[in-house]
PDB file of N, CA and C in Angstrom:
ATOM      1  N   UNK A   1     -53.832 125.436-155.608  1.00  0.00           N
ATOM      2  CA  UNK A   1     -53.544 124.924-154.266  1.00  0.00           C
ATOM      3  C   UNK A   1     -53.777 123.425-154.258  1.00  0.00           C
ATOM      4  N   UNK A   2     -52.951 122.557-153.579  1.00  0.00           N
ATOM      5  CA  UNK A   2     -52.752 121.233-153.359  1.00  0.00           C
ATOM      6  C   UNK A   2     -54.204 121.190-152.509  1.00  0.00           C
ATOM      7  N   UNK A   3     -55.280 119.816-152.687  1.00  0.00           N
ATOM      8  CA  UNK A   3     -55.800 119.611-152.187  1.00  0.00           C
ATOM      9  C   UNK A   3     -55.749 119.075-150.559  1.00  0.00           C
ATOM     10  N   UNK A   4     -56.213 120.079-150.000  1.00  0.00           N
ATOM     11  CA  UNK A   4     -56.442 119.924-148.501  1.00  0.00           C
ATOM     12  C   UNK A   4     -54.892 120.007-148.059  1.00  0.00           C
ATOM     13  N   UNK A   5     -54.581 121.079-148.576  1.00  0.00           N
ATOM     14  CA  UNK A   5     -52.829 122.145-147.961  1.00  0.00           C
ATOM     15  C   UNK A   5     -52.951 123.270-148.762  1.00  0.00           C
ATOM     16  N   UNK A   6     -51.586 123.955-148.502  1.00  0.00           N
ATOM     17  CA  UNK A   6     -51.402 125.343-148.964  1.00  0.00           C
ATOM     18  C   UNK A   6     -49.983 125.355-149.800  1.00  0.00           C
ATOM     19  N   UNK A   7     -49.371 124.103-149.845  1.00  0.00           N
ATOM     20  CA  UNK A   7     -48.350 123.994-151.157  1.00  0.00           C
ATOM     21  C   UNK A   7     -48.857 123.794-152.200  1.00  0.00           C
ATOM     22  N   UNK A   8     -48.160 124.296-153.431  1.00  0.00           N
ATOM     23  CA  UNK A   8     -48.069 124.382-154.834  1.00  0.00           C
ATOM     24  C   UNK A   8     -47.120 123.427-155.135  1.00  0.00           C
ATOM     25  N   UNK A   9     -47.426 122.139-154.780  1.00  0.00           N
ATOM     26  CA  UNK A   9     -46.665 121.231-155.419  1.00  0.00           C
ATOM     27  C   UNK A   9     -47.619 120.089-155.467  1.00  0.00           C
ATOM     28  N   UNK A  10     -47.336 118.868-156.909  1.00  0.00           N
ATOM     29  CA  UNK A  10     -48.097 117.979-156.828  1.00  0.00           C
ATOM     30  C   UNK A  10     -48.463 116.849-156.085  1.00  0.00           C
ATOM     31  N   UNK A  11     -49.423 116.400-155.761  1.00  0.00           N
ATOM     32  CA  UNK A  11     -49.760 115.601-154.529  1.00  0.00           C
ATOM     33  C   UNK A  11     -49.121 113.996-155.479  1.00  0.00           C
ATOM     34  N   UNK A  12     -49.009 113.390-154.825  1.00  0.00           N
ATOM     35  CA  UNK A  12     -48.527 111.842-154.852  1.00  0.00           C
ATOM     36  C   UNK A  12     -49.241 111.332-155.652  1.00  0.00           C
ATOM     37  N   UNK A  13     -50.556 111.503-155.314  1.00  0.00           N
ATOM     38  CA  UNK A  13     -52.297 110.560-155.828  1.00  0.00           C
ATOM     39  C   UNK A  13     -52.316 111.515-157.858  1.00  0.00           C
ATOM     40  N   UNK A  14     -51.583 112.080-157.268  1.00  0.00           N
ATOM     41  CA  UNK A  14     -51.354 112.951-159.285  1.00  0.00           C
ATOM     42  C   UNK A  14     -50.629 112.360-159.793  1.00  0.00           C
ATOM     43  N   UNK A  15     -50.895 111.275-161.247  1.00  0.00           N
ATOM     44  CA  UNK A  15     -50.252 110.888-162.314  1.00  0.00           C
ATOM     45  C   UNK A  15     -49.856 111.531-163.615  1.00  0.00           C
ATOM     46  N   UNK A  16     -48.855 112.175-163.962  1.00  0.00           N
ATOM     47  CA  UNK A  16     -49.039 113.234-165.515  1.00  0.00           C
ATOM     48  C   UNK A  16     -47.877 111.563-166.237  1.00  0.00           C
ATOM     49  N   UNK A  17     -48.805 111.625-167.273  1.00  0.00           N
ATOM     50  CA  UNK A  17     -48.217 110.555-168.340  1.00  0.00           C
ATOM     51  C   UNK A  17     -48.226 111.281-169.640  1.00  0.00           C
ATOM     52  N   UNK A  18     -46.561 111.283-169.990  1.00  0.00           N
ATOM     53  CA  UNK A  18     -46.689 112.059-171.673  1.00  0.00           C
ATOM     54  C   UNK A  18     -46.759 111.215-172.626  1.00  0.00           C
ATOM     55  N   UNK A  19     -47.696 111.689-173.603  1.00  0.00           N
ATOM     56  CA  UNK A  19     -47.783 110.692-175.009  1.00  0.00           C
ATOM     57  C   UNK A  19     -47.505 111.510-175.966  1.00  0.00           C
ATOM     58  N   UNK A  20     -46.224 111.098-176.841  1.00  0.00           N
ATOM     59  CA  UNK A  20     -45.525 111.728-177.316  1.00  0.00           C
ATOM     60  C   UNK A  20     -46.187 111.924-179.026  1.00  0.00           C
ATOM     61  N   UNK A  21     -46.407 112.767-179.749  1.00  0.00           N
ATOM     62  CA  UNK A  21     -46.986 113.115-181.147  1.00  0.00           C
ATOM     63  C   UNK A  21     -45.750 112.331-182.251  1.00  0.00           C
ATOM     64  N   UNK A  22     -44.659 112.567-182.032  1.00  0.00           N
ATOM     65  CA  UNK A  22     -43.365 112.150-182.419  1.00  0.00           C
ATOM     66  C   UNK A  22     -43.222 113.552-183.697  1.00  0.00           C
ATOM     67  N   UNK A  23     -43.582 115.066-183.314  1.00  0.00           N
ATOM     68  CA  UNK A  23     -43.048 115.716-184.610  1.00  0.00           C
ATOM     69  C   UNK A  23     -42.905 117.106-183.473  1.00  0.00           C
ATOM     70  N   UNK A  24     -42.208 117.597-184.261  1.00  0.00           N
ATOM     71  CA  UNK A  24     -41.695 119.345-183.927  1.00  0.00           C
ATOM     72  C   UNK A  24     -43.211 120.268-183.965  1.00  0.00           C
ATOM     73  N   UNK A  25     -43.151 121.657-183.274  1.00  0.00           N
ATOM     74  CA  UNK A  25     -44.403 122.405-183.691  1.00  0.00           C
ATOM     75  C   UNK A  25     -43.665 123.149-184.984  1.00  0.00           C
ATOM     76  N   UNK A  26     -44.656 123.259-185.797  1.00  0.00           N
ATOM     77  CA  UNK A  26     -44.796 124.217-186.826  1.00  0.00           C
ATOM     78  C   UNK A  26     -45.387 125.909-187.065  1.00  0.00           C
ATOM     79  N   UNK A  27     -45.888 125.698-185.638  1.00  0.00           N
ATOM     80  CA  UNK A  27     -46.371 126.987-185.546  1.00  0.00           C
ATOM     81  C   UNK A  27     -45.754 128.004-184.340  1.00  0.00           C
ATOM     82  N   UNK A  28     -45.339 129.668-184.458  1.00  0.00           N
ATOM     83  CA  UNK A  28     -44.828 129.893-183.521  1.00  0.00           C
ATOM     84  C   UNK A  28     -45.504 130.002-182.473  1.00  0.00           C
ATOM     85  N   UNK A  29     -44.368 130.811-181.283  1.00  0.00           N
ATOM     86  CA  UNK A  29     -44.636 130.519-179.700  1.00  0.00           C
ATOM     87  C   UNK A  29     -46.089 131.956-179.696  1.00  0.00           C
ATOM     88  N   UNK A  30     -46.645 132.089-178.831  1.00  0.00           N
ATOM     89  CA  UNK A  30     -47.787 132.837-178.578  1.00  0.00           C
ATOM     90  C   UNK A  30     -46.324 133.744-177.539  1.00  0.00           C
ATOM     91  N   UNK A  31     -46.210 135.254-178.068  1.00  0.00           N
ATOM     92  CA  UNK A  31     -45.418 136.017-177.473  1.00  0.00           C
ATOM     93  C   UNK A  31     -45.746 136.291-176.115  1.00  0.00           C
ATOM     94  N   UNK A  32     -47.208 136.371-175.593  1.00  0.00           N
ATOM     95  CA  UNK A  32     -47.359 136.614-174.748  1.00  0.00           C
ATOM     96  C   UNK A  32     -47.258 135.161-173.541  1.00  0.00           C
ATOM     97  N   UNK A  33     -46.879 134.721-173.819  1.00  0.00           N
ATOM     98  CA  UNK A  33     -46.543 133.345-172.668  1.00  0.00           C
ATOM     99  C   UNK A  33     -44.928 132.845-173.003  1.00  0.00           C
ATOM    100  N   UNK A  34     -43.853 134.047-172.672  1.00  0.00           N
ATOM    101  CA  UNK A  34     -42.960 133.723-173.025  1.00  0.00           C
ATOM    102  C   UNK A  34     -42.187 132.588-171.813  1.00  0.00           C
ATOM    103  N   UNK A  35     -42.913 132.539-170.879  1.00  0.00           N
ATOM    104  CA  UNK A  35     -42.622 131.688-169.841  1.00  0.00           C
ATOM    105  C   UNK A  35     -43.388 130.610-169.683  1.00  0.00           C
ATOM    106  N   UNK A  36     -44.299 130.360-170.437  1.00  0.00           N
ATOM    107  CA  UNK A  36     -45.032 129.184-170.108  1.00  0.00           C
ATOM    108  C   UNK A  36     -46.565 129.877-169.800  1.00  0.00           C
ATOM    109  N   UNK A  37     -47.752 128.588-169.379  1.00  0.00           N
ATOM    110  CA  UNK A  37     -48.354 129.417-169.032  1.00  0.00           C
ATOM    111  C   UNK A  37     -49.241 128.035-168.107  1.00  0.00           C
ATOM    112  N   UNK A  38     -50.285 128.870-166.938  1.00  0.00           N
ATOM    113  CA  UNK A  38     -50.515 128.048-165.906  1.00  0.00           C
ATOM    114  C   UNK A  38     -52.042 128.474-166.063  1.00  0.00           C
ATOM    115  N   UNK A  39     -52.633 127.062-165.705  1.00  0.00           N
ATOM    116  CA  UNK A  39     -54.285 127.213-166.151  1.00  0.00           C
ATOM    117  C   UNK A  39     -54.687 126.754-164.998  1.00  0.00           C
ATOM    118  N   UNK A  40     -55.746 128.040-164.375  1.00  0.00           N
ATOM    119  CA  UNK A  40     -56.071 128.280-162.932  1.00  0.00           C
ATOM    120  C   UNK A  40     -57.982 127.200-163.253  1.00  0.00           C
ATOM    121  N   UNK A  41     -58.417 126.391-162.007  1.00  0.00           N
ATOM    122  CA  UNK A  41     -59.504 126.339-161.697  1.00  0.00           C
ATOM    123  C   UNK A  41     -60.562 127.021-160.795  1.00  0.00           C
ATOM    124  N   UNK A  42     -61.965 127.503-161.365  1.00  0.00           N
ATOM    125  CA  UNK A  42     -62.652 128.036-160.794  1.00  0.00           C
ATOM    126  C   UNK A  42     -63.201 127.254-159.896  1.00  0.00           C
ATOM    127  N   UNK A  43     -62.962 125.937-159.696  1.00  0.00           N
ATOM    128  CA  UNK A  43     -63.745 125.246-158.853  1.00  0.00           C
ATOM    129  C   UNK A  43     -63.656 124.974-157.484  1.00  0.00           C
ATOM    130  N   UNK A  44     -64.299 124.790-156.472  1.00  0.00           N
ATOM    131  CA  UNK A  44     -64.354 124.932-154.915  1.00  0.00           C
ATOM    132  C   UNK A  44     -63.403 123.996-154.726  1.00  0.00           C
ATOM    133  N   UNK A  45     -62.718 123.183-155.125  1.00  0.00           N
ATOM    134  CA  UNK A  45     -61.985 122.020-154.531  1.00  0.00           C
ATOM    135  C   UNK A  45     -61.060 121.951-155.940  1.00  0.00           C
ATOM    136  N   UNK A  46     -59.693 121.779-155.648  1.00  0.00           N
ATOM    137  CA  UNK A  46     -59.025 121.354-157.420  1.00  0.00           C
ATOM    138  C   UNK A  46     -57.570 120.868-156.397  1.00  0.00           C
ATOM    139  N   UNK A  47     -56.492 120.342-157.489  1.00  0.00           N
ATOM    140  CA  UNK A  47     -55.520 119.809-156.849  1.00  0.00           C
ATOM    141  C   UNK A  47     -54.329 121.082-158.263  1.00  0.00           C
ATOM    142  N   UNK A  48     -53.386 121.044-157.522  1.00  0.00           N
ATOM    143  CA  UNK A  48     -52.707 121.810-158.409  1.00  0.00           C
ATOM    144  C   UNK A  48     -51.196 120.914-158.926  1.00  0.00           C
ATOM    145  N   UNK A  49     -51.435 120.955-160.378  1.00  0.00           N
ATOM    146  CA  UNK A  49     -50.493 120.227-160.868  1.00  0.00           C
ATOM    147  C   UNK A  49     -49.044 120.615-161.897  1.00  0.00           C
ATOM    148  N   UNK A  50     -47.920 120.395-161.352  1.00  0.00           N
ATOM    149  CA  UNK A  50     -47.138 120.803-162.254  1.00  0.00           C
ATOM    150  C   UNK A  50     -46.361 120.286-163.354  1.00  0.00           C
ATOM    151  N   UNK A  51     -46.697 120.284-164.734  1.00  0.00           N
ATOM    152  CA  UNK A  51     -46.351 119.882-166.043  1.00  0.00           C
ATOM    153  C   UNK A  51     -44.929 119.889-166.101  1.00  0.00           C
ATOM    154  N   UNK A  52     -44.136 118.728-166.790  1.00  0.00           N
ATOM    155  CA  UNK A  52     -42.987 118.969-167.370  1.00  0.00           C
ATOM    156  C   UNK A  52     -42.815 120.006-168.210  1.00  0.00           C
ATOM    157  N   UNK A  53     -41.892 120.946-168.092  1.00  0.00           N
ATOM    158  CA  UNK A  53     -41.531 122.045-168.953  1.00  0.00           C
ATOM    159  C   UNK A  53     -40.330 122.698-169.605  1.00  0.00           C
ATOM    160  N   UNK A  54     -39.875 122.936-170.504  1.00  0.00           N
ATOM    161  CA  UNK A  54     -41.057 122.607-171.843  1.00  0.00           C
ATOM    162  C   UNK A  54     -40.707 121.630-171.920  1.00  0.00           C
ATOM    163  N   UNK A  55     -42.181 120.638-172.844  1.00  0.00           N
ATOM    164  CA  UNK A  55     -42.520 119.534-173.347  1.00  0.00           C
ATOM    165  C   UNK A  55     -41.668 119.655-174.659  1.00  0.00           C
ATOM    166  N   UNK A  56     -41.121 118.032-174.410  1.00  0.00           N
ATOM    167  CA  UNK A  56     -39.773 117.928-175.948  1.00  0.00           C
ATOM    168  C   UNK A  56     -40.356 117.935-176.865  1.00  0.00           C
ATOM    169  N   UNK A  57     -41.922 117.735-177.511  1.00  0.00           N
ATOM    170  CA  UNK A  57     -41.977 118.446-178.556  1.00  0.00           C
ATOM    171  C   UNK A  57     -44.104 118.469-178.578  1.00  0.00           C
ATOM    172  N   UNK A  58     -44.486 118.064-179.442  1.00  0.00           N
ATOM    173  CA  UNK A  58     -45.995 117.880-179.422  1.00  0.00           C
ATOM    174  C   UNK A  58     -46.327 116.995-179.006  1.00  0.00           C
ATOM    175  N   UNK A  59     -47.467 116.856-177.914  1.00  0.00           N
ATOM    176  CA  UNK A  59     -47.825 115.598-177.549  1.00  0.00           C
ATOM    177  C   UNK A  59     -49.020 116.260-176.596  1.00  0.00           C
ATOM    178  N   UNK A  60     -49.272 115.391-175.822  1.00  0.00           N
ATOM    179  CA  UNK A  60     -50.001 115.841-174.782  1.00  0.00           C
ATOM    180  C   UNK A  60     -49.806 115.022-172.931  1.00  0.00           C
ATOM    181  N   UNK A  61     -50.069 116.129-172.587  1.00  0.00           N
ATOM    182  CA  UNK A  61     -50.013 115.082-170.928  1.00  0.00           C
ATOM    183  C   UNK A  61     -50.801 114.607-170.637  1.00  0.00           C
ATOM    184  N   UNK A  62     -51.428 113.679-170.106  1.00  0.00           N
ATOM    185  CA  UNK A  62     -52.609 113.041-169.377  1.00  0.00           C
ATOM    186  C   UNK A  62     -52.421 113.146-167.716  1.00  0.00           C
ATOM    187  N   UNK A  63     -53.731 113.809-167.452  1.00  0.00           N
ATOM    188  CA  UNK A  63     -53.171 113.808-165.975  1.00  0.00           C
ATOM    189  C   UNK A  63     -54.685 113.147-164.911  1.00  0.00           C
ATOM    190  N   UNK A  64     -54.042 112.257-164.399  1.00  0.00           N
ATOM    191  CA  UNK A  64     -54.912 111.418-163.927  1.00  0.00           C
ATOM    192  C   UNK A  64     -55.030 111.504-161.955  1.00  0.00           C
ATOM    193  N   UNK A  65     -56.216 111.411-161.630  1.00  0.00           N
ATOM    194  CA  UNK A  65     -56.466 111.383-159.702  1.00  0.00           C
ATOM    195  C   UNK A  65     -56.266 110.396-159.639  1.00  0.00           C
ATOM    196  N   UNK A  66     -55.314 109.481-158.572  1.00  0.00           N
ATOM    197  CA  UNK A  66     -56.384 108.333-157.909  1.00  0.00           C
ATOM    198  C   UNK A  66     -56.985 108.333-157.083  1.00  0.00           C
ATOM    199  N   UNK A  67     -57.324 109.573-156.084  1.00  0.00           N
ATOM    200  CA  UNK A  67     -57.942 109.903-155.168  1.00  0.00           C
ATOM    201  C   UNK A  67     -59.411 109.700-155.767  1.00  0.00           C
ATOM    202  N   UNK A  68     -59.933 110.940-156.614  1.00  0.00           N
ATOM    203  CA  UNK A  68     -61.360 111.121-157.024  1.00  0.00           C
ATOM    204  C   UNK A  68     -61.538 110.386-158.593  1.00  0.00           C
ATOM    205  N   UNK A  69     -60.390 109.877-159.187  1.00  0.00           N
ATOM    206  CA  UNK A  69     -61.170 109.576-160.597  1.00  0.00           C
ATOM    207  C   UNK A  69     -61.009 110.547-161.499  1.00  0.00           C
ATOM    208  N   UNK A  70     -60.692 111.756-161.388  1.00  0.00           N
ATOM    209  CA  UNK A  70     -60.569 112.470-162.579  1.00  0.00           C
ATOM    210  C   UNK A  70     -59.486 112.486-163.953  1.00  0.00           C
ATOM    211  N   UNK A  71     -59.773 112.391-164.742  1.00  0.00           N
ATOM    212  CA  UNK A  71     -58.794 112.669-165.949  1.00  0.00           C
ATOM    213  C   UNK A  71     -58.853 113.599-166.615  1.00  0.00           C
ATOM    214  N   UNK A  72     -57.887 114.245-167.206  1.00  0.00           N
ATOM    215  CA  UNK A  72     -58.066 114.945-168.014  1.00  0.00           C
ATOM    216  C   UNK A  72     -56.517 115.104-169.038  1.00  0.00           C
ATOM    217  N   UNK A  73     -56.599 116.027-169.976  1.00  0.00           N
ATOM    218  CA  UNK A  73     -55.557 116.031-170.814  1.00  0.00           C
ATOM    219  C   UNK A  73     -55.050 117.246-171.610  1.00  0.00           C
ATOM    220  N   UNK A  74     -54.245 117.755-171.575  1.00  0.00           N
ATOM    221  CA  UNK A  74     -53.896 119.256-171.905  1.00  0.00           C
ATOM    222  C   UNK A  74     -52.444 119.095-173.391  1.00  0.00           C
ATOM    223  N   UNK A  75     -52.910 119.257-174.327  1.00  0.00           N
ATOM    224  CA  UNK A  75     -51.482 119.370-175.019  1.00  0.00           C
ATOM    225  C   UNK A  75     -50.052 120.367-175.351  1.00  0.00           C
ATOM    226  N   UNK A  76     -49.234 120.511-175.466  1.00  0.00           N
ATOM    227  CA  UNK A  76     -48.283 120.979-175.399  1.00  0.00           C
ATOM    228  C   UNK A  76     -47.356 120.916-176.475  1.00  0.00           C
ATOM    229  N   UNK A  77     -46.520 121.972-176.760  1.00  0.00           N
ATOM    230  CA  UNK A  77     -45.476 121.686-177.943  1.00  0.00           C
ATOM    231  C   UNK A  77     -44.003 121.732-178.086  1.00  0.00           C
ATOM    232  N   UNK A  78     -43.744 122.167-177.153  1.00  0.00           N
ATOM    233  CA  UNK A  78     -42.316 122.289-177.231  1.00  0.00           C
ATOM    234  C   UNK A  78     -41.468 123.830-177.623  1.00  0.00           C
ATOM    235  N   UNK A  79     -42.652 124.235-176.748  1.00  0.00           N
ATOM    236  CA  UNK A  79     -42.053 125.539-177.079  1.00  0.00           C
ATOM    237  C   UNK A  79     -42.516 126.819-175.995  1.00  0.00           C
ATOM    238  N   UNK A  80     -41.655 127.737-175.805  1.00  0.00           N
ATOM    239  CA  UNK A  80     -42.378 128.639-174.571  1.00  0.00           C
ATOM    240  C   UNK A  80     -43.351 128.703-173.837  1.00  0.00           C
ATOM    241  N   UNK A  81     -44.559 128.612-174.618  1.00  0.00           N
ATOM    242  CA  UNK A  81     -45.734 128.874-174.185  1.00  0.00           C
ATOM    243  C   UNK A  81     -46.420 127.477-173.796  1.00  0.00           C
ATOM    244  N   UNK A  82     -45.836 126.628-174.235  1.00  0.00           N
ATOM    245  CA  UNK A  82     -46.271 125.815-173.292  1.00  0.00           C
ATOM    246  C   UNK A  82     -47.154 125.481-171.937  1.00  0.00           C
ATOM    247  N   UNK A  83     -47.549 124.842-171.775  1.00  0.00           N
ATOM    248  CA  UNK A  83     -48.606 124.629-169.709  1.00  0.00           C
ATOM    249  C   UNK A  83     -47.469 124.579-169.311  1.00  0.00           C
ATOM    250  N   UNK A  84     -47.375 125.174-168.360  1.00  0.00           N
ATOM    251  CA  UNK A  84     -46.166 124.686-166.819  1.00  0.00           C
ATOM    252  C   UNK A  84     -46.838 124.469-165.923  1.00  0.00           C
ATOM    253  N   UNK A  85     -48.334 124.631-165.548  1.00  0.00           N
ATOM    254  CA  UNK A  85     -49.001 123.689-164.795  1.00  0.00           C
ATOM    255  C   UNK A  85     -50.144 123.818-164.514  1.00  0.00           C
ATOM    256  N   UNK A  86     -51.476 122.959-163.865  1.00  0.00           N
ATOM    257  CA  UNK A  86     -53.039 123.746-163.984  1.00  0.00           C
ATOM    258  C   UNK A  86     -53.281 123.182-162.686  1.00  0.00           C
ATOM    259  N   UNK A  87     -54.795 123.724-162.048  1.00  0.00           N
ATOM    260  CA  UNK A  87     -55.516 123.196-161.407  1.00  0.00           C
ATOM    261  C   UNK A  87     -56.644 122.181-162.099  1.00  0.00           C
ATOM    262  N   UNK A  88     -56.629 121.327-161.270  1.00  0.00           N
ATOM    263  CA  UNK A  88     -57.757 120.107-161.965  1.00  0.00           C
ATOM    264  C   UNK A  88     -59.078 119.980-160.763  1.00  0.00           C
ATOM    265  N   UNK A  89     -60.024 120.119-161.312  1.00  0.00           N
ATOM    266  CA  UNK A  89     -60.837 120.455-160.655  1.00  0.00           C
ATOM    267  C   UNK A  89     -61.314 119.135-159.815  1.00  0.00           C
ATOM    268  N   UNK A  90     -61.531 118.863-158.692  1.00  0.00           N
ATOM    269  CA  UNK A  90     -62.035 117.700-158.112  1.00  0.00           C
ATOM    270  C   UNK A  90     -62.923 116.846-158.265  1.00  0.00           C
ATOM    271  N   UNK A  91     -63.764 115.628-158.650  1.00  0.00           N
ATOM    272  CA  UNK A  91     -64.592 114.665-159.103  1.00  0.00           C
ATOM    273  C   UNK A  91     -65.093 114.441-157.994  1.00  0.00           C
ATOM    274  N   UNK A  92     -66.379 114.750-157.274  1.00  0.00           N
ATOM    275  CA  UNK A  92     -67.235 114.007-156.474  1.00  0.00           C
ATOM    276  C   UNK A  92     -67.407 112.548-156.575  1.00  0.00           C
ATOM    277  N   UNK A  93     -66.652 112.180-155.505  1.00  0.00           N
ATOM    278  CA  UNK A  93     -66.066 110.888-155.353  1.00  0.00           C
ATOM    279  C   UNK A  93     -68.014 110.044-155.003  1.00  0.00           C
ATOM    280  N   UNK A  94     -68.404 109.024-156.122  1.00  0.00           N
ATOM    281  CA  UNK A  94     -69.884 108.243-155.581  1.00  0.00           C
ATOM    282  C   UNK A  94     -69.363 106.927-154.680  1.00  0.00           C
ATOM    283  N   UNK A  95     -70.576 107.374-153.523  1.00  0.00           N
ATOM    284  CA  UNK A  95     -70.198 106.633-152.690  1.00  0.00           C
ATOM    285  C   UNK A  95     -71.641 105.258-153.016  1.00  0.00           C
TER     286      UNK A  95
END
């Protein structure tokens, strides 16, 4: 869930930047994520983000708040199973 709404779409203040590996995967797709796959947060507050899919080949996304500061980074290959999108858990913003 989008922070502070009830759409599943990414908020504005969400940056995903791909940095590209520059090679093909070598290894196959995980059968059971023949659609991709979406990585849920347990945490009381998260923003929900959706990944380019599929990623053109190995690399990883960086996905950045400017709201709270958080970063983080998930990689991907170019192939089914891929992220199609996660929750990122919220950064207690210091005041």
């Amino acid at each position: 869930m989008a922070h502070g709404g009830d759409t599943m779409t990414t908020p504005d203040y969400i940056k995903v930047i791909w940095i590209d590996q520059g090679r093909e995967s070598e290894c196959p797709s995980n059968p059971a994520f023949p659609d991709g796959m979406a990585f849920r947060s347990s945490a009381p507050k998260s923003c929900h983000v959706d990944l380019p899919y599929p990623a053109p080949r190995c690399g990883v996304h960086v996905i950045m708040c400017e709201l709270c500061g958080n970063r983080m980074a998930i990689t991907a290959a170019g192939r089914p199973d891929d992220p199609i999108s996660l929750e990122m858990a919220c950064k207690p913003v210091l005041q």
